[in-house]
C-alpha atoms as a PDB file:
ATOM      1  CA  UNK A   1    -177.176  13.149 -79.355  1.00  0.00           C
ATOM      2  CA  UNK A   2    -173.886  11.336 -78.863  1.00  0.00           C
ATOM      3  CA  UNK A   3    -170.833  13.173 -79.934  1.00  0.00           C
ATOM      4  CA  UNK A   4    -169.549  10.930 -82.545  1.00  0.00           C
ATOM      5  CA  UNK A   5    -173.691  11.095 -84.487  1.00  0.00           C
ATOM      6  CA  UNK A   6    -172.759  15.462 -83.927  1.00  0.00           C
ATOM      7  CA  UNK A   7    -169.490  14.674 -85.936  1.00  0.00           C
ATOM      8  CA  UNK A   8    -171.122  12.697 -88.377  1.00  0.00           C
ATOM      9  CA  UNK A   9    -174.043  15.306 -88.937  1.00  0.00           C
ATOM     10  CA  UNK A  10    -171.352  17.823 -89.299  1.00  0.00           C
ATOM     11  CA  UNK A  11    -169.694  15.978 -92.014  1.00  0.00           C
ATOM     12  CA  UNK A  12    -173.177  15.142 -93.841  1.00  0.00           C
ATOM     13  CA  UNK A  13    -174.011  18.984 -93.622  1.00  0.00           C
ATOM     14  CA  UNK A  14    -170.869  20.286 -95.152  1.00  0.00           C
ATOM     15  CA  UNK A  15    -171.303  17.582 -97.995  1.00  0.00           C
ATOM     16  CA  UNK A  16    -174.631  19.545 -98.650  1.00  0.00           C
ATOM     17  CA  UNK A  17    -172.371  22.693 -99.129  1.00  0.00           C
ATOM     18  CA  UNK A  18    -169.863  22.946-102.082  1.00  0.00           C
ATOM     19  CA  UNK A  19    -168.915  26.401-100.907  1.00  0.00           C
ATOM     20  CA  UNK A  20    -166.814  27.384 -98.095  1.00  0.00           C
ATOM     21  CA  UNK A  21    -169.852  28.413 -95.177  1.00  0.00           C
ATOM     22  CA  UNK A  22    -169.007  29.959 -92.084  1.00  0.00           C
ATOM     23  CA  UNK A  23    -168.719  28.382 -88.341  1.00  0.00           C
ATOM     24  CA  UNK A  24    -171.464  30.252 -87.615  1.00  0.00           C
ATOM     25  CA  UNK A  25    -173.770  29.329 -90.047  1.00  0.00           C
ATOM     26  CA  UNK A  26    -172.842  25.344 -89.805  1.00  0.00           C
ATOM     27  CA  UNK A  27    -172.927  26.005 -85.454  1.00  0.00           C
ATOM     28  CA  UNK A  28    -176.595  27.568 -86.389  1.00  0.00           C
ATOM     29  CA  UNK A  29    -177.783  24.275 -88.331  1.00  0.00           C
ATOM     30  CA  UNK A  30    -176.341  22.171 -86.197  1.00  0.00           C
ATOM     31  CA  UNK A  31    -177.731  23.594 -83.366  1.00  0.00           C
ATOM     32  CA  UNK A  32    -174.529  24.006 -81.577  1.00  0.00           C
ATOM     33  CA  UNK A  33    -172.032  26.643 -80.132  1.00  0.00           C
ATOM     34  CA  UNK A  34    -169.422  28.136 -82.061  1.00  0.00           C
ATOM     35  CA  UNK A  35    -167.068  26.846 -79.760  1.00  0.00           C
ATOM     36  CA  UNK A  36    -168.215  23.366 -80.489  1.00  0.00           C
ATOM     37  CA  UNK A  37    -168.123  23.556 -83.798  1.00  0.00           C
ATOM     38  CA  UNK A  38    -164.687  24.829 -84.203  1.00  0.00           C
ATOM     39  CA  UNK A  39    -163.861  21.706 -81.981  1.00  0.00           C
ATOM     40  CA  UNK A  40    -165.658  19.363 -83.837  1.00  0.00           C
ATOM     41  CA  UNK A  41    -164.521  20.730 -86.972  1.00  0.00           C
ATOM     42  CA  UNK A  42    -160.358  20.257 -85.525  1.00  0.00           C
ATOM     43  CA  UNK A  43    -161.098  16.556 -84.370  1.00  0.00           C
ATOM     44  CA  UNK A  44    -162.394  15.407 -87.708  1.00  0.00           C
ATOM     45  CA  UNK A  45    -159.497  16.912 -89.381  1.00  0.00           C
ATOM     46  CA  UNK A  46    -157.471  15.416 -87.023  1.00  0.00           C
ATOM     47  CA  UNK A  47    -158.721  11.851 -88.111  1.00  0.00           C
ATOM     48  CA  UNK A  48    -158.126  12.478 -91.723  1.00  0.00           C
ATOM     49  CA  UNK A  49    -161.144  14.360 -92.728  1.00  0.00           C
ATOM     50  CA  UNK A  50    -160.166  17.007 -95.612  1.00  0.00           C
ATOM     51  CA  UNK A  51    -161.705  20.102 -94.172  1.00  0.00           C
ATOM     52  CA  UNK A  52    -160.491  23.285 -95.532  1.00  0.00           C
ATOM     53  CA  UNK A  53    -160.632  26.866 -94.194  1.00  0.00           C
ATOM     54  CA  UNK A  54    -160.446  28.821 -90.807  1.00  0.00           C
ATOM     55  CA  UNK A  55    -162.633  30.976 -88.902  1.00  0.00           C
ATOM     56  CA  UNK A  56    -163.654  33.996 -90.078  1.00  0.00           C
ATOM     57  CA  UNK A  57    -163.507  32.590 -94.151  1.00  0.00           C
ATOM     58  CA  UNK A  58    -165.459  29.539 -93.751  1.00  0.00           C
ATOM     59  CA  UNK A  59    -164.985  25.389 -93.918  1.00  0.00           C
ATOM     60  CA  UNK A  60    -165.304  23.188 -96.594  1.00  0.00           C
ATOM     61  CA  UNK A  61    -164.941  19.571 -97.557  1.00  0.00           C
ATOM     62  CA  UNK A  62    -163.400  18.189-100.063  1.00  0.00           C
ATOM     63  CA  UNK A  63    -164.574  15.605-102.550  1.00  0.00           C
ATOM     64  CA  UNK A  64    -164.111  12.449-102.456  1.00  0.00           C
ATOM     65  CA  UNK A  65    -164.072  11.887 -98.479  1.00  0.00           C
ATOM     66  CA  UNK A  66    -166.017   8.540 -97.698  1.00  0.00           C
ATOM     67  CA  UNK A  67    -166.932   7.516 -94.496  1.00  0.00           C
ATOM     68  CA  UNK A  68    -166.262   3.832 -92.550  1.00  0.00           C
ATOM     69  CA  UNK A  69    -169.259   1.664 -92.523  1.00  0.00           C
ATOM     70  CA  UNK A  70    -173.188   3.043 -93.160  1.00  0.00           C
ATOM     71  CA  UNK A  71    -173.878   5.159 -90.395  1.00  0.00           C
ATOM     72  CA  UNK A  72    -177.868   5.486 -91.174  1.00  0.00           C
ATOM     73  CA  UNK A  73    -180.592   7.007 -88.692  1.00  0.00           C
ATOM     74  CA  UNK A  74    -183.901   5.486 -88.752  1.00  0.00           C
ATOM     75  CA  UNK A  75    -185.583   8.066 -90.996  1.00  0.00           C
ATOM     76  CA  UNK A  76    -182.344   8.180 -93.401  1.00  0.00           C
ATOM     77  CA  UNK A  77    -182.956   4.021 -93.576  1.00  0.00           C
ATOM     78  CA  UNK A  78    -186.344   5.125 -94.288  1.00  0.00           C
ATOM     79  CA  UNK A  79    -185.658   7.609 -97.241  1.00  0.00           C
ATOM     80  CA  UNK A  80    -183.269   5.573 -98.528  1.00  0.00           C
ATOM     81  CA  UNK A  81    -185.526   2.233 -98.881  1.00  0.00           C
ATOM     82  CA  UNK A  82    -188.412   3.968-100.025  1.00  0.00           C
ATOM     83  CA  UNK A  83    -186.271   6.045-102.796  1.00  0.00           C
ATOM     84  CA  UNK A  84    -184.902   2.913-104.322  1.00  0.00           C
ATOM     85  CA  UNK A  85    -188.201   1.287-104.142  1.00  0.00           C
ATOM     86  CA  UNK A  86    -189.724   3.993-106.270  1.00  0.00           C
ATOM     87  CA  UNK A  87    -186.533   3.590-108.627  1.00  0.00           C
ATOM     88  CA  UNK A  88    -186.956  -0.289-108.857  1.00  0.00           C
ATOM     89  CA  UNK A  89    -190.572   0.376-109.751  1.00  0.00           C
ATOM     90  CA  UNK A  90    -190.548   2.982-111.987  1.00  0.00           C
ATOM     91  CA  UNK A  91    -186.895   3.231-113.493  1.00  0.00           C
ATOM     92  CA  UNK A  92    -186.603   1.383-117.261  1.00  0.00           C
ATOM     93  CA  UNK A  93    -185.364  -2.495-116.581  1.00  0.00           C
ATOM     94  CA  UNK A  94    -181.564  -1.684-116.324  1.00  0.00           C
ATOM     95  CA  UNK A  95    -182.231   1.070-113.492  1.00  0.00           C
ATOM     96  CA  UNK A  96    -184.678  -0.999-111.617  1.00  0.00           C
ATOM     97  CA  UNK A  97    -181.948  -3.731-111.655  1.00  0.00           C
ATOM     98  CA  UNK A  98    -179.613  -1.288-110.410  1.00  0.00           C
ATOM     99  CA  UNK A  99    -181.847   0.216-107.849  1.00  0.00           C
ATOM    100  CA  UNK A 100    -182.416  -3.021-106.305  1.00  0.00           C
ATOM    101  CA  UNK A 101    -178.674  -4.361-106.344  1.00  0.00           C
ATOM    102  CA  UNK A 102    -177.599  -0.830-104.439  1.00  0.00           C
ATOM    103  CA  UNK A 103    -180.438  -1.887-102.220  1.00  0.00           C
ATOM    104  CA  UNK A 104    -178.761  -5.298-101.393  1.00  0.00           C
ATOM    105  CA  UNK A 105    -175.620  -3.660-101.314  1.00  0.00           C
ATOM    106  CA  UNK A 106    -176.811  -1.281 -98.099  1.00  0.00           C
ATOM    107  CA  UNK A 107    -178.588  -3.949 -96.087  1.00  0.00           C
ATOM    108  CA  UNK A 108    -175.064  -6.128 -95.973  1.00  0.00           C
ATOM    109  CA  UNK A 109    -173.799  -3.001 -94.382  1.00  0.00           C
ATOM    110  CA  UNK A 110    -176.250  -1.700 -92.263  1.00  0.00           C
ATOM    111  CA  UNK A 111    -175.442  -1.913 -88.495  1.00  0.00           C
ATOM    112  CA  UNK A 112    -176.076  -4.754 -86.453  1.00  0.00           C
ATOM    113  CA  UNK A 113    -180.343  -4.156 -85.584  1.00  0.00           C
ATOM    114  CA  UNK A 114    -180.873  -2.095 -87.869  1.00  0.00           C
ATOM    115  CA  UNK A 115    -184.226  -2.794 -89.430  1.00  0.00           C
ATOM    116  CA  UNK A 116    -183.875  -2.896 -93.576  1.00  0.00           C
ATOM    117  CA  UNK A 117    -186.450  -3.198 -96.376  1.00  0.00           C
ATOM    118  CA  UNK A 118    -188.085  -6.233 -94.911  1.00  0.00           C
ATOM    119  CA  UNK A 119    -189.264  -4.706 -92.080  1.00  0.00           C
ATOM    120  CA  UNK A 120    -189.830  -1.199 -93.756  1.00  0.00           C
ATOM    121  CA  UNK A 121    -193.554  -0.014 -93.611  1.00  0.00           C
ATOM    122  CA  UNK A 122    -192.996   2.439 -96.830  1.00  0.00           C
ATOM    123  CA  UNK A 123    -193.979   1.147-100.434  1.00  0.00           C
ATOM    124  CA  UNK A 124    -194.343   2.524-103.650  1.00  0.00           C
ATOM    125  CA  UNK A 125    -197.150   1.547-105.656  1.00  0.00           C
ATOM    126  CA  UNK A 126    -196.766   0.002-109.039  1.00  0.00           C
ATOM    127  CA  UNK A 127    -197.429   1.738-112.255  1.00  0.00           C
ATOM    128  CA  UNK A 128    -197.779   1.597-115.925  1.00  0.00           C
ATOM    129  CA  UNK A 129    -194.461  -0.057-117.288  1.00  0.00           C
ATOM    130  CA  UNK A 130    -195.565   1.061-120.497  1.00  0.00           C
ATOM    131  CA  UNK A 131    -192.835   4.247-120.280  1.00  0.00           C
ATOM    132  CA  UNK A 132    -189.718   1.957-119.113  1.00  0.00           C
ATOM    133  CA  UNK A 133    -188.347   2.005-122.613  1.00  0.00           C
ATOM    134  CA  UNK A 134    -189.453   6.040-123.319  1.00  0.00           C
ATOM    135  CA  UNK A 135    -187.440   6.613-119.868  1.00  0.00           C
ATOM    136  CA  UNK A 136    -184.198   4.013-120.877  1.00  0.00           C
ATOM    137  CA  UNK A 137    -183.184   6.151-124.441  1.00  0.00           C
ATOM    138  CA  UNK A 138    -183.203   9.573-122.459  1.00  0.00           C
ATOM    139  CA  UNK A 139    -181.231   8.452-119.612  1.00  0.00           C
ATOM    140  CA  UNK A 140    -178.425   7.162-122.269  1.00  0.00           C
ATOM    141  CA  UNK A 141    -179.422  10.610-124.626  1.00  0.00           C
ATOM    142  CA  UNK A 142    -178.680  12.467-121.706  1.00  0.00           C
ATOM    143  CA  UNK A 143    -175.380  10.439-120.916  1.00  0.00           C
ATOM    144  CA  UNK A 144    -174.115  10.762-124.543  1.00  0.00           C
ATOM    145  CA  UNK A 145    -175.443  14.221-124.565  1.00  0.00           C
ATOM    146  CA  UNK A 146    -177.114  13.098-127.692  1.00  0.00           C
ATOM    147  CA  UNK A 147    -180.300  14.912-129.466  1.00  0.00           C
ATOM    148  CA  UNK A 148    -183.436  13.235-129.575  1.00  0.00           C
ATOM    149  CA  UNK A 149    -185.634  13.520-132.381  1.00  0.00           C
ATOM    150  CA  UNK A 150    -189.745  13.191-131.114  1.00  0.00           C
ATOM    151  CA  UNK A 151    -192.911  13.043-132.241  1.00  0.00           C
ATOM    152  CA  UNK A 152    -195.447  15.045-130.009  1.00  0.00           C
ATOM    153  CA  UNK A 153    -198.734  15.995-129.679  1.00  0.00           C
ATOM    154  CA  UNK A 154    -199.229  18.944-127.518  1.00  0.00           C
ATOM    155  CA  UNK A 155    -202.866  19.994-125.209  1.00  0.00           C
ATOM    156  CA  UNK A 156    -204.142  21.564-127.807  1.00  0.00           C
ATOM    157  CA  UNK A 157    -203.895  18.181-129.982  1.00  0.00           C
ATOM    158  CA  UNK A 158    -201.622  19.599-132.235  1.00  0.00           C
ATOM    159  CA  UNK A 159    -198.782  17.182-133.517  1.00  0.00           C
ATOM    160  CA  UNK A 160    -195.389  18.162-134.478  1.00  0.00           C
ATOM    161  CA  UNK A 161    -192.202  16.755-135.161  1.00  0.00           C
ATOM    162  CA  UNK A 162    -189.451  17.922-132.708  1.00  0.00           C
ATOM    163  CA  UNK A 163    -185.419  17.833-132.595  1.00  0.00           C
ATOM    164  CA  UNK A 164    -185.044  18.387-128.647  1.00  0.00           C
ATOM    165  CA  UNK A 165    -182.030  18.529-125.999  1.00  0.00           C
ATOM    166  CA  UNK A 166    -183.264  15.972-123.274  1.00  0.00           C
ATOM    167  CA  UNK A 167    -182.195  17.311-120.165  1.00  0.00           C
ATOM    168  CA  UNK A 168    -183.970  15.503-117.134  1.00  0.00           C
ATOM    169  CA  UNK A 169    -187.011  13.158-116.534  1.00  0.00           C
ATOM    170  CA  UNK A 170    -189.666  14.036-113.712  1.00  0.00           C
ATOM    171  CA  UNK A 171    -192.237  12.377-112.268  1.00  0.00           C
ATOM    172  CA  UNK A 172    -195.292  13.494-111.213  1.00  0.00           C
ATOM    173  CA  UNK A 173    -198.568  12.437-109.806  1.00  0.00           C
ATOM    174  CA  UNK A 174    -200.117  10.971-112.674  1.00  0.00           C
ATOM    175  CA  UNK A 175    -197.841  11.691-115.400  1.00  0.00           C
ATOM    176  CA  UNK A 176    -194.081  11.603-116.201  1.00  0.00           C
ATOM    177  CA  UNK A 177    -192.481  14.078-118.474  1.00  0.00           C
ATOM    178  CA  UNK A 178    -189.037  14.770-120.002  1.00  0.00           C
ATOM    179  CA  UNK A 179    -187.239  18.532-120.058  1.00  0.00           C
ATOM    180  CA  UNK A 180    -185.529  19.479-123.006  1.00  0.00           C
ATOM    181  CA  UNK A 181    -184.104  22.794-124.624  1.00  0.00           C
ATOM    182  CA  UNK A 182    -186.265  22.574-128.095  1.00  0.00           C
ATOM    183  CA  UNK A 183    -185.104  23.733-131.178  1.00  0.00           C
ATOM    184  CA  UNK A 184    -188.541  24.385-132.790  1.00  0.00           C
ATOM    185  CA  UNK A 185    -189.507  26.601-130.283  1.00  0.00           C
ATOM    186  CA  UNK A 186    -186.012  28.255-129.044  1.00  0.00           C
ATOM    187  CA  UNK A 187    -186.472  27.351-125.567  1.00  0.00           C
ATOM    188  CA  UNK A 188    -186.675  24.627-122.715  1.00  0.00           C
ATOM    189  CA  UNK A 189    -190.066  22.883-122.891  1.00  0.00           C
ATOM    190  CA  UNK A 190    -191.661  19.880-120.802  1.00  0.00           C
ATOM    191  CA  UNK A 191    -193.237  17.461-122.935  1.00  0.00           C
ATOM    192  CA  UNK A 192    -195.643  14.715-121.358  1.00  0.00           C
ATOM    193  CA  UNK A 193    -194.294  11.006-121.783  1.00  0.00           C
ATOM    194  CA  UNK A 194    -198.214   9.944-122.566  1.00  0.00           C
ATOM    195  CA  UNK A 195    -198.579  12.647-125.322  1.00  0.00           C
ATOM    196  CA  UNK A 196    -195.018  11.479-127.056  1.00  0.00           C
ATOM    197  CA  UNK A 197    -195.373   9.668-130.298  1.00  0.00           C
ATOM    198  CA  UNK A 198    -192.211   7.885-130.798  1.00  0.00           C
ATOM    199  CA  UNK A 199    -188.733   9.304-130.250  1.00  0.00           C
ATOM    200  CA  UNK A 200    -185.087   8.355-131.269  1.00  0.00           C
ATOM    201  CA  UNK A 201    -181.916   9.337-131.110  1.00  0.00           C
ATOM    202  CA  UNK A 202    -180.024  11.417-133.378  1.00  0.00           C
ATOM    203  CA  UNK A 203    -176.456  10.695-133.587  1.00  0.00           C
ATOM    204  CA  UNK A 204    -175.558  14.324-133.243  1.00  0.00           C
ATOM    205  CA  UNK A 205    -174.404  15.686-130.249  1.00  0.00           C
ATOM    206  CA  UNK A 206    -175.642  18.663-128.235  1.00  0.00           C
ATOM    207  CA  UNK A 207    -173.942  21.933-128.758  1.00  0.00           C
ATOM    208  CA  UNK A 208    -174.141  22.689-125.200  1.00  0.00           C
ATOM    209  CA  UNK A 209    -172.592  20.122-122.370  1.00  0.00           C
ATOM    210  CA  UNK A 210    -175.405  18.391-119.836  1.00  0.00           C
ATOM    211  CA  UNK A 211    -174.508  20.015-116.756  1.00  0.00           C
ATOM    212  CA  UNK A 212    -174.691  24.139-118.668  1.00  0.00           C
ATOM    213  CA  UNK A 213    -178.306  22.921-119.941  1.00  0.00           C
ATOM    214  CA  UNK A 214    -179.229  21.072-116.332  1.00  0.00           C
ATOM    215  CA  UNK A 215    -178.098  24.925-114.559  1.00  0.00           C
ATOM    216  CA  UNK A 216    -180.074  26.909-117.413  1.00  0.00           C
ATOM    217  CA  UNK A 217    -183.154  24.780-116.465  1.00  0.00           C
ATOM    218  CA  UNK A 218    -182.968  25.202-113.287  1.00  0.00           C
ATOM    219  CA  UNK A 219    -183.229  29.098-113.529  1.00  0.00           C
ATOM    220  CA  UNK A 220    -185.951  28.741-115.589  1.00  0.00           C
ATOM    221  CA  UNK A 221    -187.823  25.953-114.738  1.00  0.00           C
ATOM    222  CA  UNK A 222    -192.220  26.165-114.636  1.00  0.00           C
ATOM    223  CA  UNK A 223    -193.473  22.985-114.090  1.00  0.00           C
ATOM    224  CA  UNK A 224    -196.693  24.782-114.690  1.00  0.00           C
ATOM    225  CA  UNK A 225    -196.782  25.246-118.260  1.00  0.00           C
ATOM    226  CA  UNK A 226    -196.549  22.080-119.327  1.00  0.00           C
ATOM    227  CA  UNK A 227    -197.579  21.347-123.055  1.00  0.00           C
END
């Protein structure tokens, strides 16, 4: 590995961190010494990059750092294609518009060589477009932080009407669903997009901000029990 593709995987792997994490720790997943870390760590700042802390408390970067040009590795060309490929196909019409404009957007800046989404042997199959619309009024739900007021029929076969928090959308092999914090039943549920009815929005907004609902979730997440 070339010194200047160590500096950028040092900058990519404090990006992962939000907290401060010690040399030791970033030396250990970088596969590199201490001493080469703290060196690698002084010439970045040195060129501007906004790393804070010392040794012994830890580094971090700040936000809002960007790098020059699209510094991709094969597989991160790979992930990247194949990601927005999946978006393009299974996103509602204004994401899959988006998803392929960001797409158009890397290839102008991808190194000279560098193979894009032509020459990329991943696809992502097509599937029912049936949901596009269902998947369109959560995203902007969850942007407005908006309720959603659904019609749902659960397993069992038992219909009910539901006043719900939309919180993400998933997709799974076979099935999309939405999580939501649901009022009926005083807790986050996952409801199936092919066993909702008909949903709208609300008007009224959520009493708890997206990003407190996203982190309560994520604690108690169980992709398992889905109704």
């Amino acid at each position: 590995m070339s010194r200047s593709e160590r500096l950028l995987d040092l900058v990519q792997t404090l990006r992962r961190h939000r907290r401060p994490v010690s040399g030791r720790a970033l030396a250990a997943e970088l596969g590199v010494s201490i001493r080469t870390l703290y060196r690698d760590i002084a010439t970045l700042q040195g060129q501007g990059a906004p790393i804070e802390g010392e040794a012994g408390l830890g580094y971090v970067l700040r936000p809002g750092f960007f790098l020059p040009p699209l510094m991709f590795s094969e597989d991160e060309v790979d992930a990247v294609i194949l990601g927005l490929r999946f978006v393009s196909r299974r996103g509602d019409e204004q994401l899959a518009k988006t998803a392929e404009n960001v797409l158009a957007k890397i290839e102008a800046v991808l190194p000279a060589g560098t193979e894009g989404a032509a020459a990329s042997a991943l696809l992502s199959g097509p599937f029912d477009k049936s949901t596009a619309g269902l998947v369109a009024t959560i995203r902007k739900a969850i942007r407005a932080e908006e309720k959603l007021a659904l019609s749902y029929t659960d397993k069992k076969g038992r219909s009910s009407q539901r006043v719900v928090w939309p919180v993400v959308v998933g997709y799974f092999q076979g099935y999309e669903i939405m999580a939501a914090w649901c009022e009926t039943r005083g807790d986050f549920r996952h409801f199936r997009f092919d066993r909702i009815g008909s949903v709208k929005p609300t008007g009224l907004r959520m009493p708890k901000r997206h990003r407190v609902l996203l982190a309560e979730w994520r604690l108690n997440e169980d992709l398992d029990e889905l109704l």
